[in-house]
C-alpha atoms as a PDB file:
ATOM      1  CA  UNK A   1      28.424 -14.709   1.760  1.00  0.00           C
ATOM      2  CA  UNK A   2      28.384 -14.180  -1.785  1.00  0.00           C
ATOM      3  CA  UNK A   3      26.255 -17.211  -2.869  1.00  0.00           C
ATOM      4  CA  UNK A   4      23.774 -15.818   0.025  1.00  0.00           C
ATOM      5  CA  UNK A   5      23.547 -12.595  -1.568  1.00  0.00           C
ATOM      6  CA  UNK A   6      22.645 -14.697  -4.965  1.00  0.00           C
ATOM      7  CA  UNK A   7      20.613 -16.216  -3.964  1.00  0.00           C
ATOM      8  CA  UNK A   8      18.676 -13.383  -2.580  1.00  0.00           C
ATOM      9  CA  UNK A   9      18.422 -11.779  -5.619  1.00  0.00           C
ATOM     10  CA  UNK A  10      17.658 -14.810  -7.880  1.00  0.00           C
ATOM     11  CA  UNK A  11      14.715 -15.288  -5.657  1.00  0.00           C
ATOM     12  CA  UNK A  12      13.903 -11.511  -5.719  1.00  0.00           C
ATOM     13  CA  UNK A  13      14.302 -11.920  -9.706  1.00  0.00           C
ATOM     14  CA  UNK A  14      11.834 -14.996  -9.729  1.00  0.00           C
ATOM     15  CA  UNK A  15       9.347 -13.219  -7.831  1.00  0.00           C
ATOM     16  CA  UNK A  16       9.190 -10.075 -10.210  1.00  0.00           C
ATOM     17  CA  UNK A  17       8.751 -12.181 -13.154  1.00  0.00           C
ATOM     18  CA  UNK A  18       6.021 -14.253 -11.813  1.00  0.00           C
ATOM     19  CA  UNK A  19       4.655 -10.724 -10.905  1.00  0.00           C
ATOM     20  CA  UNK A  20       4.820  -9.551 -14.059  1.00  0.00           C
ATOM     21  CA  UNK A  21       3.190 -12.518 -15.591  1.00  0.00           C
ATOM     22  CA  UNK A  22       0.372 -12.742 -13.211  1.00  0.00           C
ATOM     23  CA  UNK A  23      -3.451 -11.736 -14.637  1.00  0.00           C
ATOM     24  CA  UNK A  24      -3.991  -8.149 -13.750  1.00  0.00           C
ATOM     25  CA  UNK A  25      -7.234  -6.949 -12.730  1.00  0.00           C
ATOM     26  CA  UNK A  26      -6.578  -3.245 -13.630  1.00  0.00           C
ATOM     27  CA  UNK A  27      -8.122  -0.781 -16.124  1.00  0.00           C
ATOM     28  CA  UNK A  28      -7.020  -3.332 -19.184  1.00  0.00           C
ATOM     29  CA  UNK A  29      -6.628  -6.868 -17.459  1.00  0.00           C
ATOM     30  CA  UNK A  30     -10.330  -7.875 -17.195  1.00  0.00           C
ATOM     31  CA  UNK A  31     -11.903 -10.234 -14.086  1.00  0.00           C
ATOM     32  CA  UNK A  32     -14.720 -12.000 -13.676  1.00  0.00           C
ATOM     33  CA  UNK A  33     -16.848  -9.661 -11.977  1.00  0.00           C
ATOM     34  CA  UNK A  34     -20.197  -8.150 -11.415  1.00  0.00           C
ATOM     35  CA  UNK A  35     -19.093  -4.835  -9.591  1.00  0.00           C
ATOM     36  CA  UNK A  36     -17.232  -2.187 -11.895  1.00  0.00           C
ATOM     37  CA  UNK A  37     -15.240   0.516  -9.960  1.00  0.00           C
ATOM     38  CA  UNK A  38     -15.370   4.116 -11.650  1.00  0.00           C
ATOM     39  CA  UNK A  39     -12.712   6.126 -10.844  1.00  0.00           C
ATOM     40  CA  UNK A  40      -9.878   8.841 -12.135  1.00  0.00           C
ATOM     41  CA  UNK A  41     -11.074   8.618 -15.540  1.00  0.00           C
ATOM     42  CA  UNK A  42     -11.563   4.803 -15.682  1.00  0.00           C
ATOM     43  CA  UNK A  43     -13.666   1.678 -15.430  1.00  0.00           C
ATOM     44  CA  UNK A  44     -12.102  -1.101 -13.330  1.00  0.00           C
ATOM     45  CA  UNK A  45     -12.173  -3.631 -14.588  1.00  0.00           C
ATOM     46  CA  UNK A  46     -12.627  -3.349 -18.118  1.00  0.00           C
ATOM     47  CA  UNK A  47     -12.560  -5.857 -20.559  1.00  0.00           C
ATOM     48  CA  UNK A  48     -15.054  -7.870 -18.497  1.00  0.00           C
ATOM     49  CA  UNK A  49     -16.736 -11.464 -18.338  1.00  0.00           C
ATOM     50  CA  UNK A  50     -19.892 -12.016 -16.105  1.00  0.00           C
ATOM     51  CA  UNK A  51     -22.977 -13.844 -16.173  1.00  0.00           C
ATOM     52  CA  UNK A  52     -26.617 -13.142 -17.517  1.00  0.00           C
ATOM     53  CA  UNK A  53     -28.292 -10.030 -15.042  1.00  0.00           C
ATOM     54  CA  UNK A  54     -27.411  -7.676 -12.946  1.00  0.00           C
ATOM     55  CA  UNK A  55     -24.215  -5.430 -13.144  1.00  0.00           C
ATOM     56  CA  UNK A  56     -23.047  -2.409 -10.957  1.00  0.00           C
ATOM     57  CA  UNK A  57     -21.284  -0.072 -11.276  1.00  0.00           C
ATOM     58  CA  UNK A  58     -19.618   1.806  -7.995  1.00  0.00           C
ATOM     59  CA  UNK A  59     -18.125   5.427  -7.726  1.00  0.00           C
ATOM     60  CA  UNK A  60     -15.145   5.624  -5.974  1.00  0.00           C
ATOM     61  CA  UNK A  61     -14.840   8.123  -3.518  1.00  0.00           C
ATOM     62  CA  UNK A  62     -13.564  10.515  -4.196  1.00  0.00           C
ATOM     63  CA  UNK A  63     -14.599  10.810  -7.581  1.00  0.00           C
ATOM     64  CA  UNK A  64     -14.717  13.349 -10.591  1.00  0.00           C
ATOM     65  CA  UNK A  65     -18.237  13.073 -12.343  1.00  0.00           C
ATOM     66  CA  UNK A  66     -18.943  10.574 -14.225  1.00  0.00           C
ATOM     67  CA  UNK A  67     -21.637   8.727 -16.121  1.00  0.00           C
ATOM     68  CA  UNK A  68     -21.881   5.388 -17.745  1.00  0.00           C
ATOM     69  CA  UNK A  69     -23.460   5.465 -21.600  1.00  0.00           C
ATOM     70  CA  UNK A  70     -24.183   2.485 -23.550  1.00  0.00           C
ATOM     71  CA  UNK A  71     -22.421   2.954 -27.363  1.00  0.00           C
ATOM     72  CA  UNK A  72     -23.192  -1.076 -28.773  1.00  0.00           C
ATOM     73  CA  UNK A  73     -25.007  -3.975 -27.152  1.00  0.00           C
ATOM     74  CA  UNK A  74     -27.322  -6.546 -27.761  1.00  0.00           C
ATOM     75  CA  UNK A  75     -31.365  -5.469 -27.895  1.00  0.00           C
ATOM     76  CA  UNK A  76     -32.192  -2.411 -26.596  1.00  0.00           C
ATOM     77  CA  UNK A  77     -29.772  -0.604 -24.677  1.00  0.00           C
ATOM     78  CA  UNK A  78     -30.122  -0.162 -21.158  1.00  0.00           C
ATOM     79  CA  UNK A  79     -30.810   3.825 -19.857  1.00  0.00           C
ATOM     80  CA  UNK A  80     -27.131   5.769 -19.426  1.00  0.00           C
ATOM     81  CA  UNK A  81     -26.219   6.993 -15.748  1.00  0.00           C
ATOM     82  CA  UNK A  82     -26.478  10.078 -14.779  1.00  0.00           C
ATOM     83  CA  UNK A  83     -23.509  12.062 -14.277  1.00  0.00           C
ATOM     84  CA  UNK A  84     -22.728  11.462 -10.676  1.00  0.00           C
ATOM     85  CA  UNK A  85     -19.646  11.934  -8.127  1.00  0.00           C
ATOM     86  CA  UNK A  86     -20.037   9.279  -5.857  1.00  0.00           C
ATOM     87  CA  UNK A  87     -23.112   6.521  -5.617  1.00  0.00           C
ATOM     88  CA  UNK A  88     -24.013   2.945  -7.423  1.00  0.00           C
ATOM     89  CA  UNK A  89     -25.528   2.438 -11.328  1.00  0.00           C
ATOM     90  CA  UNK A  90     -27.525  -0.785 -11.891  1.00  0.00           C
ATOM     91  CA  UNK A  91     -27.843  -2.267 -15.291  1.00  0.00           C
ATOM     92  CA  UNK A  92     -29.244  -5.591 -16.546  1.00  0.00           C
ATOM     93  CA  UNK A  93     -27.699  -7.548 -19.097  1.00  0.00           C
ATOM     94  CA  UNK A  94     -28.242 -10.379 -21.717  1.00  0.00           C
ATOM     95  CA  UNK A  95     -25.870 -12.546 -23.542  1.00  0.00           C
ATOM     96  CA  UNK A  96     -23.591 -10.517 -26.132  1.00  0.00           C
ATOM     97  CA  UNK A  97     -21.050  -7.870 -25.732  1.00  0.00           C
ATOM     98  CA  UNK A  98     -21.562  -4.151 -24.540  1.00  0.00           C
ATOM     99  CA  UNK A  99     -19.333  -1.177 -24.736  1.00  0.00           C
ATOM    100  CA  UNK A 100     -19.807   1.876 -22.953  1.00  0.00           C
ATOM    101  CA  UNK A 101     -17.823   5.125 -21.768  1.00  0.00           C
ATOM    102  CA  UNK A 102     -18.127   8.194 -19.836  1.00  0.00           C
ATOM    103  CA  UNK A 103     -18.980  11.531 -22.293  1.00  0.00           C
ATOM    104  CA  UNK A 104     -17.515  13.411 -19.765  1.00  0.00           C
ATOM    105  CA  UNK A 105     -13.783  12.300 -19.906  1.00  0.00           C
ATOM    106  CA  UNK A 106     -12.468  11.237 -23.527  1.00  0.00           C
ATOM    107  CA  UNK A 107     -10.399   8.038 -23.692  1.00  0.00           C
ATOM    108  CA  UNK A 108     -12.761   6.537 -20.756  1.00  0.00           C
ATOM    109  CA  UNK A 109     -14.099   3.158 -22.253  1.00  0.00           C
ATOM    110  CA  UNK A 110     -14.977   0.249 -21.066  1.00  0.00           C
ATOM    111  CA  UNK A 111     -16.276  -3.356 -22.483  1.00  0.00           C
ATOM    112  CA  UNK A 112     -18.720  -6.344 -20.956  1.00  0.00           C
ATOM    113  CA  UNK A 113     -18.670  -9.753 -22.057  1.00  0.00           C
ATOM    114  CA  UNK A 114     -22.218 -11.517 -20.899  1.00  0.00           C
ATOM    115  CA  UNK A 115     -21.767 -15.028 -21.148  1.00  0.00           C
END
């Protein structure tokens, strides 16, 4: 009975470390995706890698407003977002790095990798 209940919780152990040590895809994990979620005062997910073109970006419903400004990049810039509650936000991007944030909500950042 005992070395049952053991080995329970040594498998229950192993599971929340491999958990813990898992890629997230959160607010500060990253991905490998096109689509950013905006949503209670974040980008999701953010640092990202994509490819050359096309990114969007999605409000969550249901949202606080939010907008999506461009603070570094490569070239010119593309044109902010406006500040919306729920909707999509296209931008096209080249090869380098961009950071942006919401003015609206302080702390809300968010960084593409174009590859």
């Amino acid at each position: 009975m005992q070395l049952a209940r053991l080995a329970v919780a040594v498998a229950v152990g192993i599971g929340v470390i491999a958990a813990c040590s898992s890629s997230s895809t959160g607010p500060s994990g990253g991905g490998h995706t096109t689509n950013i979620s905006v949503r209670n005062n974040s980008f999701s997910p953010t640092p990202d890698t994509v490819p050359v073109g096309q990114v969007t970006f999605t409000w969550e419903t249901p949202s606080n407003g939010h907008n999506v400004t461009w603070q570094t990049g490569p070239g010119t810039l593309p044109t902010k977002s406006s500040t919306q509650t729920s909707g999509t936000y296209q931008a096209t991007l080249q090869l380098g790095t961009y950071t942006y944030h919401c003015t609206v909500h302080a702390g809300m950042n968010g960084t593409i990798v174009v590859q």
